[in-house]
Protein backbone atom coordinates (compact mmCIF):
# COMPACT_ATOMS: atom_id res chain seq x y z
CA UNK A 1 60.15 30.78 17.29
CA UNK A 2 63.66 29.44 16.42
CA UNK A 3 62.27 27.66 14.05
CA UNK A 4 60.10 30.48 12.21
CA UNK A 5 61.45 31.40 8.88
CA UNK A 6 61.00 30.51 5.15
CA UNK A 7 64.74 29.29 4.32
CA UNK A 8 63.95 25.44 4.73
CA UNK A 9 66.71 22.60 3.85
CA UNK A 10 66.73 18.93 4.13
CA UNK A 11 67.89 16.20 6.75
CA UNK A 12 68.48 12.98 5.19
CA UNK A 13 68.74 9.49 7.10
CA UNK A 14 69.09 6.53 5.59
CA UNK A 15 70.77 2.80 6.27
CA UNK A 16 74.63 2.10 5.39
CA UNK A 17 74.00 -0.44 3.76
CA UNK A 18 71.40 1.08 1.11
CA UNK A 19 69.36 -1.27 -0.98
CA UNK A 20 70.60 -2.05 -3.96
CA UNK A 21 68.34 -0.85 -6.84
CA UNK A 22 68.43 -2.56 -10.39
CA UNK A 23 68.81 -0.45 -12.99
CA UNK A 24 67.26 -0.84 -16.42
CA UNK A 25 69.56 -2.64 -19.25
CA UNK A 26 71.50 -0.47 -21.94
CA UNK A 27 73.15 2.60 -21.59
CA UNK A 28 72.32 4.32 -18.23
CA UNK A 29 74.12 7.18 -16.42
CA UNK A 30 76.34 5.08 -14.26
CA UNK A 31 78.63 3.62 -16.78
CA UNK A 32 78.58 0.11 -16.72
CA UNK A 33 77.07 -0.59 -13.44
CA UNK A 34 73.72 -3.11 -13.19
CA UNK A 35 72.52 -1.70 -9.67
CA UNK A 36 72.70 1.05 -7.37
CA UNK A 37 72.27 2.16 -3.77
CA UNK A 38 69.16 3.46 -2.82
CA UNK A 39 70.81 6.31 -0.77
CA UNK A 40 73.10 7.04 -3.72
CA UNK A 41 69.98 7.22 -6.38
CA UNK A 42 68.63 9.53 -4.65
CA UNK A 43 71.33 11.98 -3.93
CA UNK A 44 72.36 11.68 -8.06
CA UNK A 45 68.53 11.92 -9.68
CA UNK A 46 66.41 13.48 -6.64
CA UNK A 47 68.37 16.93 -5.23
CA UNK A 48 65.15 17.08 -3.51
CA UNK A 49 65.13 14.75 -1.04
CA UNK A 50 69.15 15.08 -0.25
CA UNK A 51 70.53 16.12 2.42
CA UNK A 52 71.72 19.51 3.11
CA UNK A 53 69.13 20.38 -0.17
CA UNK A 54 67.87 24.06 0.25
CA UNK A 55 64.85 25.79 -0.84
CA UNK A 56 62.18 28.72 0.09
CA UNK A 57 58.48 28.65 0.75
CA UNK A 58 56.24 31.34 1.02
CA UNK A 59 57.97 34.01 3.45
CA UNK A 60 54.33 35.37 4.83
CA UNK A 61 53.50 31.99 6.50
CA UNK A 62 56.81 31.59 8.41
CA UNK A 63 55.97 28.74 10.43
CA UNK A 64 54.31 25.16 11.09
CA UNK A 65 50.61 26.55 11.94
CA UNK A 66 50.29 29.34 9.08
CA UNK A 67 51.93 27.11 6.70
CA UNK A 68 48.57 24.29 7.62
CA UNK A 69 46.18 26.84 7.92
CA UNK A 70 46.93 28.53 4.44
CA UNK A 71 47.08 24.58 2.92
CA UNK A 72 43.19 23.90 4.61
CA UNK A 73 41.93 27.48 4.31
CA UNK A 74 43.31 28.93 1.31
CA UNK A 75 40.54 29.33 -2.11
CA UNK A 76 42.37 27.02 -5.03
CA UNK A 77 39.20 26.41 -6.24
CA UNK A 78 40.88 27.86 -9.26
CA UNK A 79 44.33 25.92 -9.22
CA UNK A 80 44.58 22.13 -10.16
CA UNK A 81 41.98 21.78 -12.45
CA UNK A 82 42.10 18.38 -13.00
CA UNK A 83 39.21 16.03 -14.14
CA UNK A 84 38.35 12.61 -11.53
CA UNK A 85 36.27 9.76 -12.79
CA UNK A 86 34.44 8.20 -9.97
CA UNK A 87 34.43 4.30 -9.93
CA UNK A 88 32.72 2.59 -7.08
CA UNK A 89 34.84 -0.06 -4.90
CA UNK A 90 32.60 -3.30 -3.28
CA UNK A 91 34.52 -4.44 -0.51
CA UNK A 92 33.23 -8.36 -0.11
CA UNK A 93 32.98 -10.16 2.99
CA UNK A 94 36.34 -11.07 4.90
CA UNK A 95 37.56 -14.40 3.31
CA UNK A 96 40.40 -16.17 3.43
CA UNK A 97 42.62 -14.38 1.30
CA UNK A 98 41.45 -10.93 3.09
CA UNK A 99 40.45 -12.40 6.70
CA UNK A 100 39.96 -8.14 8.25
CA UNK A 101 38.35 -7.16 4.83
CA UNK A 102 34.91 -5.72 5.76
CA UNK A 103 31.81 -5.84 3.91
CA UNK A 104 31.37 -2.30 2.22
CA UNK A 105 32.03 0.71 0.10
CA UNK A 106 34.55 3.09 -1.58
CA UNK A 107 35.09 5.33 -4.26
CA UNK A 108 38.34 5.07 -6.49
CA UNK A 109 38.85 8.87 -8.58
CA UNK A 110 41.16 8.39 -11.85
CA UNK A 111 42.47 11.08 -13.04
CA UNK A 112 41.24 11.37 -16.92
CA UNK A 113 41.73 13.90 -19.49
CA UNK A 114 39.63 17.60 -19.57
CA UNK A 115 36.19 16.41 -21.59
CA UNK A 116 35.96 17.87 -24.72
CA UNK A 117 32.52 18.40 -24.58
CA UNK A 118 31.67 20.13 -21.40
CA UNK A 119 27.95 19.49 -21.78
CA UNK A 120 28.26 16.00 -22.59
CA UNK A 121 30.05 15.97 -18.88
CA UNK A 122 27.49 17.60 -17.06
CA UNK A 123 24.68 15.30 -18.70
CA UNK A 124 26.74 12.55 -17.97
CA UNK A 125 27.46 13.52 -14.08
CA UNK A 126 23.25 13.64 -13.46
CA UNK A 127 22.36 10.14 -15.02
CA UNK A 128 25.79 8.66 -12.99
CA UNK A 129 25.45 10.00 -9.83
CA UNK A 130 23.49 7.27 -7.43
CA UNK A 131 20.23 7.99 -6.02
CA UNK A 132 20.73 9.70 -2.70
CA UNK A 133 24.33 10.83 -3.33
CA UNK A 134 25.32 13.98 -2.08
CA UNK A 135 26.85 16.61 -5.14
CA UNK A 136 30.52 15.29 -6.50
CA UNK A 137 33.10 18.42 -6.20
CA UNK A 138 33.43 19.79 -8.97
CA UNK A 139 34.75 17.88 -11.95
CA UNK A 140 34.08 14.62 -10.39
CA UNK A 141 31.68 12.25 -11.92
CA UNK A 142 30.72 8.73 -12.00
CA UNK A 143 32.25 6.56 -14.95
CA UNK A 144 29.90 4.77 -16.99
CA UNK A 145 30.01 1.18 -17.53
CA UNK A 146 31.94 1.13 -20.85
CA UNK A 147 34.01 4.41 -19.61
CA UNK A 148 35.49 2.07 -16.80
CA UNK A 149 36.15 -0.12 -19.61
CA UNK A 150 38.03 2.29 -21.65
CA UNK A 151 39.99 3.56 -19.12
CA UNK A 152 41.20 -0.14 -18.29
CA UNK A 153 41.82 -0.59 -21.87
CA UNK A 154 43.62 2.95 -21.89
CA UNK A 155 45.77 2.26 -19.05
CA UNK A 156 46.70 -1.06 -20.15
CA UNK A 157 47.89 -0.06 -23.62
CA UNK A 158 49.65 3.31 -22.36
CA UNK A 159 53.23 3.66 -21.38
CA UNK A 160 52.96 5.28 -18.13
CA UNK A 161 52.92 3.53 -14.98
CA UNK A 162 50.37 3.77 -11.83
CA UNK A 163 50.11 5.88 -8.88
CA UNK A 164 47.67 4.75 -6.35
CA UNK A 165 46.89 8.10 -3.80
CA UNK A 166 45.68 7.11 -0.33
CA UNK A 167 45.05 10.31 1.29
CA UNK A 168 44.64 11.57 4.97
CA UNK A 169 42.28 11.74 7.62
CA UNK A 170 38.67 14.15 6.75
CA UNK A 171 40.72 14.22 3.54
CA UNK A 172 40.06 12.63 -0.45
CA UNK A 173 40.91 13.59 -3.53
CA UNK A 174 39.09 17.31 -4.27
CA UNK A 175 42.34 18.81 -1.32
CA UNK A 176 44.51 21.18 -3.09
CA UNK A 177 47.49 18.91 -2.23
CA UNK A 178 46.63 16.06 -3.81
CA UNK A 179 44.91 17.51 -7.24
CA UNK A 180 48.19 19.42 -7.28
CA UNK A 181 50.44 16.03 -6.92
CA UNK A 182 47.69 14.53 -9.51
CA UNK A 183 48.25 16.88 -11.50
CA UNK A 184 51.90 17.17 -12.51
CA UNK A 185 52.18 13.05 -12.07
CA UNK A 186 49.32 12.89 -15.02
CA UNK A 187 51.61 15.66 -16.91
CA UNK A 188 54.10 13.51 -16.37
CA UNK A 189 52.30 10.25 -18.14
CA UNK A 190 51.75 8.56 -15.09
CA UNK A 191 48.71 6.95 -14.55
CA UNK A 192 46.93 8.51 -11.18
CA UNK A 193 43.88 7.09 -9.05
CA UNK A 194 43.17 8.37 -5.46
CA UNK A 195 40.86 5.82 -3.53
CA UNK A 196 38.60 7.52 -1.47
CA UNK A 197 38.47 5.88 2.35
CA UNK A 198 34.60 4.90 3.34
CA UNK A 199 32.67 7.71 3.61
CA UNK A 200 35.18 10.12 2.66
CA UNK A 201 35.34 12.77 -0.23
CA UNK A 202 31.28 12.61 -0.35
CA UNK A 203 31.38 8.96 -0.72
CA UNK A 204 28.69 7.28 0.89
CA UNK A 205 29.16 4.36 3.26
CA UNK A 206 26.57 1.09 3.01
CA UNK A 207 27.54 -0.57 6.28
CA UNK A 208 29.08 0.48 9.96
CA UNK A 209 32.64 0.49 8.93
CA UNK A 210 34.56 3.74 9.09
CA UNK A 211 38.46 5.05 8.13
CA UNK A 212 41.04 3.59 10.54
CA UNK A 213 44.51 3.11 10.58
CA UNK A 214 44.05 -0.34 11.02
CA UNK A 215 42.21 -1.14 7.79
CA UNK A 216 44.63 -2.24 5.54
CA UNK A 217 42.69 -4.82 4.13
CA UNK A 218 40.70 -2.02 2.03
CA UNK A 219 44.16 -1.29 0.70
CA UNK A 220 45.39 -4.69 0.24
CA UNK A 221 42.25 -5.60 -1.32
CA UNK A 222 41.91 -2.45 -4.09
CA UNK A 223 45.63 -2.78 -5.41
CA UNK A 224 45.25 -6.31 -5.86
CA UNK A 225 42.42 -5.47 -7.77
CA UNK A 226 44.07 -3.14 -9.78
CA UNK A 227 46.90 -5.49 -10.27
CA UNK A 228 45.20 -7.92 -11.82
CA UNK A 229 42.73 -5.95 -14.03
CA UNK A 230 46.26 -4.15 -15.36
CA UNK A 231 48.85 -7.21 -14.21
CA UNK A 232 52.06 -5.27 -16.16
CA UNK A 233 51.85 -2.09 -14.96
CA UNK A 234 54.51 -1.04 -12.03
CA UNK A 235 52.63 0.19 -8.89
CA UNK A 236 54.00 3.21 -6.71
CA UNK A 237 52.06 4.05 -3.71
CA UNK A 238 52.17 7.69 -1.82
CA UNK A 239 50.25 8.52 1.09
CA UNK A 240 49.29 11.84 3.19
CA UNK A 241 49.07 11.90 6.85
CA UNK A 242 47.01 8.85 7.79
CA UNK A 243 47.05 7.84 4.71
CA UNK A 244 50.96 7.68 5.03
CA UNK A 245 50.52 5.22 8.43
CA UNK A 246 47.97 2.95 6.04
CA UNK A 247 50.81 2.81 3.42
CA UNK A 248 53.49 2.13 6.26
CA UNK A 249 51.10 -0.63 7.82
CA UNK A 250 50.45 -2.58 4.49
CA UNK A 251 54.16 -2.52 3.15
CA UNK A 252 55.26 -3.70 6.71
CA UNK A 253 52.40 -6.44 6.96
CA UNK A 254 53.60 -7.35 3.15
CA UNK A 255 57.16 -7.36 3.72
CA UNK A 256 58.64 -9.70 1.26
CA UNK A 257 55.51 -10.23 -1.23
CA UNK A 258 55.09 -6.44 -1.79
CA UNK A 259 54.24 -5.68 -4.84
CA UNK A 260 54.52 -1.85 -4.92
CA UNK A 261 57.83 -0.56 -6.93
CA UNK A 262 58.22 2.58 -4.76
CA UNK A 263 56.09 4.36 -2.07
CA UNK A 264 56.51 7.96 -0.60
CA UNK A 265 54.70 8.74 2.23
CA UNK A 266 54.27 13.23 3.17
CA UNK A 267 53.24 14.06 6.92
CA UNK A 268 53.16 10.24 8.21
CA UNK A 269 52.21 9.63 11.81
CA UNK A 270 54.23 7.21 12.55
CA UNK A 271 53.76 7.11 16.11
CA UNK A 272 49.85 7.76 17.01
CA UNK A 273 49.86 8.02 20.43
CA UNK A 274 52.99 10.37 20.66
CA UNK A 275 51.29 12.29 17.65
CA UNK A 276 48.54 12.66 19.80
CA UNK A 277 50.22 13.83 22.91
CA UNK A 278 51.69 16.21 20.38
CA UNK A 279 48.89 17.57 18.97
CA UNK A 280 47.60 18.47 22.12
CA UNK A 281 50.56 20.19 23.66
CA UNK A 282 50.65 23.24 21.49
CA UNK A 283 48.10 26.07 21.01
CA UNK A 284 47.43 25.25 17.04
CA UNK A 285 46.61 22.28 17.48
CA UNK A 286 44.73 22.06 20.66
CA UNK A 287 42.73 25.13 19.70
CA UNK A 288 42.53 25.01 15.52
CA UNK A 289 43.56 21.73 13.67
CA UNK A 290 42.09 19.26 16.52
CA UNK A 291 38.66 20.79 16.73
CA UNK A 292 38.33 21.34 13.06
CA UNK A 293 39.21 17.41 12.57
CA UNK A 294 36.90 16.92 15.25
CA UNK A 295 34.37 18.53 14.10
CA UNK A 296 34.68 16.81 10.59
CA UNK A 297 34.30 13.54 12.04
CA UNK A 298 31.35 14.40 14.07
CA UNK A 299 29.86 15.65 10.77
CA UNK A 300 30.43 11.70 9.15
CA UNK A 301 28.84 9.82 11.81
CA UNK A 302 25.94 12.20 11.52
CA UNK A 303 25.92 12.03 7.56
CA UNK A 304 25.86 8.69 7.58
CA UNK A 305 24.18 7.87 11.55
CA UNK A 306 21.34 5.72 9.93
CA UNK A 307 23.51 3.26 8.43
CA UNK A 308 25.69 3.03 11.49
CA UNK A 309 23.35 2.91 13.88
CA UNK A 310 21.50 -0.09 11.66
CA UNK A 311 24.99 -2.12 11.89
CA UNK A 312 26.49 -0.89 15.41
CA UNK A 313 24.07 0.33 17.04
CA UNK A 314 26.12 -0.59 20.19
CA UNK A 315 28.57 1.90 19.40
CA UNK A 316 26.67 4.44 17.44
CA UNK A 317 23.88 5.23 19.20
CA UNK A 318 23.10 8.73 21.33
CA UNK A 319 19.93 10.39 23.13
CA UNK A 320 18.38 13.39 21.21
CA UNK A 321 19.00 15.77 23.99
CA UNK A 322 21.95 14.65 25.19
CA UNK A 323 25.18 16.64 24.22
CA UNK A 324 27.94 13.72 24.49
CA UNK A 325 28.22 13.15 20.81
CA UNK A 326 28.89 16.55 20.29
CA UNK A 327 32.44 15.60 19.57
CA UNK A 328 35.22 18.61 20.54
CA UNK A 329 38.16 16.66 20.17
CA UNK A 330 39.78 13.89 18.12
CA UNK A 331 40.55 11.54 20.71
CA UNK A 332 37.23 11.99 22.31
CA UNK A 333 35.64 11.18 18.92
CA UNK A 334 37.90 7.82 19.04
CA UNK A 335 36.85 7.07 22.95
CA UNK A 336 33.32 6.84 21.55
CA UNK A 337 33.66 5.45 17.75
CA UNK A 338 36.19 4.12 16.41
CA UNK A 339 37.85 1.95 19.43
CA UNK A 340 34.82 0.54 20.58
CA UNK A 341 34.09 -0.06 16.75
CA UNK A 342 36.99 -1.98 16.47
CA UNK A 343 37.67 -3.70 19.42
CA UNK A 344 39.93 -1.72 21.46
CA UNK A 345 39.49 -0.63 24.89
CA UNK A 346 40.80 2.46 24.38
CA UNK A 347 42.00 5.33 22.25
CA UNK A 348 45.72 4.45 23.28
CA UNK A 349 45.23 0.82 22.24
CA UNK A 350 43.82 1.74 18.68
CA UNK A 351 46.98 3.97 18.15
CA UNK A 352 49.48 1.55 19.31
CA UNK A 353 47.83 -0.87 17.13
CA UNK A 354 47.36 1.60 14.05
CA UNK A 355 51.45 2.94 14.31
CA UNK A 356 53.43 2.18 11.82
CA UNK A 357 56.56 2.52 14.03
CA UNK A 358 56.50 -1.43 15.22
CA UNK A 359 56.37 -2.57 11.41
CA UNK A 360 58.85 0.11 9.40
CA UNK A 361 61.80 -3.06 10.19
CA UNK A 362 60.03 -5.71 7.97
CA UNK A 363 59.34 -3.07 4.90
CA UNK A 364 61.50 -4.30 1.67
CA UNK A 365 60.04 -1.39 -0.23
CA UNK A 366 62.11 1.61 -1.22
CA UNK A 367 60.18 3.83 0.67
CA UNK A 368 60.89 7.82 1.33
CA UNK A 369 59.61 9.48 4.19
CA UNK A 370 59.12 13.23 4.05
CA UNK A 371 58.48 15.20 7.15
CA UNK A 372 58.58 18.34 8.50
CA UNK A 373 60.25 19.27 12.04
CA UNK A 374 57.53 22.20 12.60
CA UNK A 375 54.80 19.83 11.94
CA UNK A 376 51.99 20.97 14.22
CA UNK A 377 50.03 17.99 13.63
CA UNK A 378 52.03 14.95 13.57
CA UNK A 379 54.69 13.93 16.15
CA UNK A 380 58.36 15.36 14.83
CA UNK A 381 60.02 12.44 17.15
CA UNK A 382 60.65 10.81 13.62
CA UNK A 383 62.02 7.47 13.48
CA UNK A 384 65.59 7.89 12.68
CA UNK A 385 66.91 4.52 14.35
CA UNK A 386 64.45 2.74 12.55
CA UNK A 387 65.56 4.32 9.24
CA UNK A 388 69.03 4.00 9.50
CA UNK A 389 68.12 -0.09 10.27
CA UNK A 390 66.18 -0.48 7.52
CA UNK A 391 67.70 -0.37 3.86
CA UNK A 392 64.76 0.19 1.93
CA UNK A 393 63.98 3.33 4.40
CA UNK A 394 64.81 7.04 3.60
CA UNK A 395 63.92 9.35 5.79
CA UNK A 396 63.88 12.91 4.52
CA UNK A 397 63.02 15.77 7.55
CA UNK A 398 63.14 19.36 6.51
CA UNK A 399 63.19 22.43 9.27
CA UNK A 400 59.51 23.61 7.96
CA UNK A 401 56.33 22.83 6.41
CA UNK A 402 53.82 22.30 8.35
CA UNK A 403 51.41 19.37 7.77
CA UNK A 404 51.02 19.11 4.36
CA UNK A 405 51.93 21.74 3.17
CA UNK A 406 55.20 23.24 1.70
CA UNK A 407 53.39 26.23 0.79
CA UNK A 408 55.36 28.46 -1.81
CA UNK A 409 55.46 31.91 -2.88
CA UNK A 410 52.90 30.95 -5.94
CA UNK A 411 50.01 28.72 -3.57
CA UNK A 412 51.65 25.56 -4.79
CA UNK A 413 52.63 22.65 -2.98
CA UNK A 414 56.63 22.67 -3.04
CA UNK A 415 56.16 18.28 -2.40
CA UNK A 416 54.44 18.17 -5.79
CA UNK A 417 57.45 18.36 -7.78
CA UNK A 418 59.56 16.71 -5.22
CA UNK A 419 57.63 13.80 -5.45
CA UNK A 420 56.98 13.62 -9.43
CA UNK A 421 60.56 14.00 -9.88
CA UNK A 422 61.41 11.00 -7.83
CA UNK A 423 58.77 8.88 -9.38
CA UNK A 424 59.78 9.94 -12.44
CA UNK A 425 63.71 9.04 -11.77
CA UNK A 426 62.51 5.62 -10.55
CA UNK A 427 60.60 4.68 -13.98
CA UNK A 428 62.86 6.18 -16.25
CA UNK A 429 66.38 4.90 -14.74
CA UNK A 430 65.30 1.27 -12.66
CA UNK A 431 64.29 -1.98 -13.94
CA UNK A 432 60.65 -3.69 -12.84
CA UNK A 433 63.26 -6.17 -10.84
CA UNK A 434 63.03 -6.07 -7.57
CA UNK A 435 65.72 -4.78 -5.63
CA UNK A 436 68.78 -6.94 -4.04
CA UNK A 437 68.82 -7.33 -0.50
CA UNK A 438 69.91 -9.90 1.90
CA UNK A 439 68.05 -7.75 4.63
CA UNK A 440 66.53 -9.79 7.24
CA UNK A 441 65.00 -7.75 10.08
CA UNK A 442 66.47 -7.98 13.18
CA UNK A 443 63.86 -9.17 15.73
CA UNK A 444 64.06 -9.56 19.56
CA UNK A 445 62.59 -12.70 20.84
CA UNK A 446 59.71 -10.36 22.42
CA UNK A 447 58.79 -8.62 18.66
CA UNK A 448 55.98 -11.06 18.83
CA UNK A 449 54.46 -8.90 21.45
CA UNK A 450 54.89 -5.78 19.04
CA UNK A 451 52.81 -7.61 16.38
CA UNK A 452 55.43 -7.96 14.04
């Protein structure tokens, strides 16, 4: 209860010795200087994410739990009404360059422009959609061939740089949240695509591979895609919830040969196991947000149990009249699926091995971390000694909420504009250059054990 309320303000963290960011050539607003502090960019261009920055949401949902519940329950079937075109992602076999990279399946949504003819999209969306797809949310359809194209050409030629979305668990790119984020980065010229995890946002999978933490190949694999369909574009990355530990798992297995300018992560978990211990320990999430997730991922499997069953049939596999699969929990849904699809031996050992925490030292990303202490969802034991380690880290913690939330007295999502704003600050005030460091991470002679 001492931390119920609607007043909310912002705990920074960050290294001493912040990066040192290039900015662009010409006159700038720091007089004649050719770089600047991470830390100290932040606290001049982004009052957002500073410390001791204060700011009201919605005084009705006064804590953690009503703050998620509004975000996941509330109608804004009305708000955000931005337009996705749906490309399909092939994931080829695991090769060399991609040696976890998984034979399979995505979607990738773009955010494009309102149609001008609203017939011409609705003729469009029946002769796109595949055969045996379930109904696209609304304003979501397939591109045609020459539309994907076009909007290769388009974003080539533009000025605005890209924003890849990776989003959460049971999430994609029809949650309020992220059509809201969409929404004012595309206002803002930015060029916005959300890729859809396998299976998820009414994507369909083709083989036995589901979301993980661990995946990062499917990551890895679509920006470098990206990148070299539209090599001169900058690439920023933000990430919700799960989504956030992906992000936090590639930049730390890319370290040095990142290619991302930027990455903000909202709601990261980035500790699994303690997030799960967390979850579990109070009454909203033992009760609401772990069942509903639960029950979400119960749903997949049995959306998609014939292809699954065809691939792992090991794994995925129940009797009729049994009741086992019926799935209450999240970590019961992981003791049966995902770490026996994987490999591990255990729910514990998938979430040490999907946690960011081990791999946040070898990041050389600027990378912000926003969090909320009254998360109900995620673990609030945020990494604050890894932070202040790492210069390209910035960790910014504020009192409330919720997961994912940030809900204001309008509906909207108060991290929308945080986030734009910074993006916004990085393209119009820093070069493409990377940033200066001499930051080597400081290993113990046991970090091989930690899979660093």
């Amino acid at each position: 209860m001492l931390s119920w309320g609607f007043h909310n303000r912002i705990h920074a963290t960050y290294s001493e010795k912040s990066v040192a960011l290039k900015l662009k050539s010409g006159k700038n607003d720091f007089a004649t200087l050719n770089v600047i502090p991470f830390s100290t960019f932040i606290k001049t261009l982004v009052p957002e994410f500073t410390d001791g920055y204060k700011f009201n949401l919605h005084p009705f949902l006064f804590n953690g739990a009503l703050q998620t519940l509004y975000a996941s329950k509330a109608d804004y079937s009305n708000d955000f009404q931005i337009y996705y075109g749906r490309c399909m992602v092939q994931y080829p076999e695991a090769n060399f360059e991609y040696p976890h990279l998984h034979l399979g399946q995505a979607t990738a949504d773009f955010v494009v422009d309102p149609p001008k003819e609203i017939d011409e999209w609705n003729y469009l969306y029946n002769q796109t959609l595949p055969a045996g797809w379930p109904r696209l949310h609304p304003r979501t359809r397939f591109l045609t061939a020459q539309e994907e194209q076009d909007l290769v050409a388009d974003w080539t030629s533009n000025p605005g740089s890209i924003v890849v979305i990776i989003h959460g668990l049971a999430g994609g790119s029809h949650e309020p949240g992220i059509r809201d984020v969409s929404q004012h980065l595309h206002q803002a010229g930015f060029n916005v695509v959300t890729l859809n995890s396998r299976g998820c946002c009414r994507s369909k999978l083709s083989t036995g591979r589901l979301y993980s933490a661990v995946e990062t190949d499917d990551l890895r694999y679509f920006i470098d895609e990206l990148h070299k369909k539209i090599p001169n574009k900058p690439i920023y990355l933000l990430g919700f919830s799960l989504g956030s530990a992906l992000v936090l798992n590639y930049l730390g297995e890319e370290g040095k040969k990142s290619i991302i300018k930027s990455a903000v992560t909202i709601g990261a978990p980035v500790d699994l196991l303690d997030s799960h211990y967390h979850l579990n320990h109070s009454y909203s999430g033992k009760y609401i947000f772990d069942p509903a997730v639960a029950s979400f991922l119960s749903n997949l499997v049995k959306v998609n149990f014939p292809i699954l069953n065809r691939d792992k049939p090991e794994v995925f596999s129940y009797e009729k009249k049994s009741k086992d699969h019926l799935i209450r929990r999240i970590v019961d849904f992981d003791r049966k699926y995902t770490a026996p699809a994987y490999g591990f031996v255990s729910p514990k050992y998938y979430y040490e091995a999907g946690s960011p925490l081990t791999k946040l030292i070898n990041i050389h990303t600027p990378t912000v971390l926003l969090n909320s202490l009254d998360d109900p969802v995620v673990s609030c034991n945020l990494p604050v000694d890894e932070v202040k380690a790492n210069p390209y880290l910035y960790l910014a913690a504020s009192d409330l909420g919720g997961h994912l939330a940030y809900i204001q007295w309008d509906g909207g999502f108060w991290f929308s504009k945080a986030v734009s704003g910074y993006f916004k600050a990085f393209e119009s005030k820093l070069s493409n250059e990377p940033a200066e460091s001499d930051y080597k991470p400081q290993l113990s002679e046991y970090s091989y054990k930690t899979g660093i």
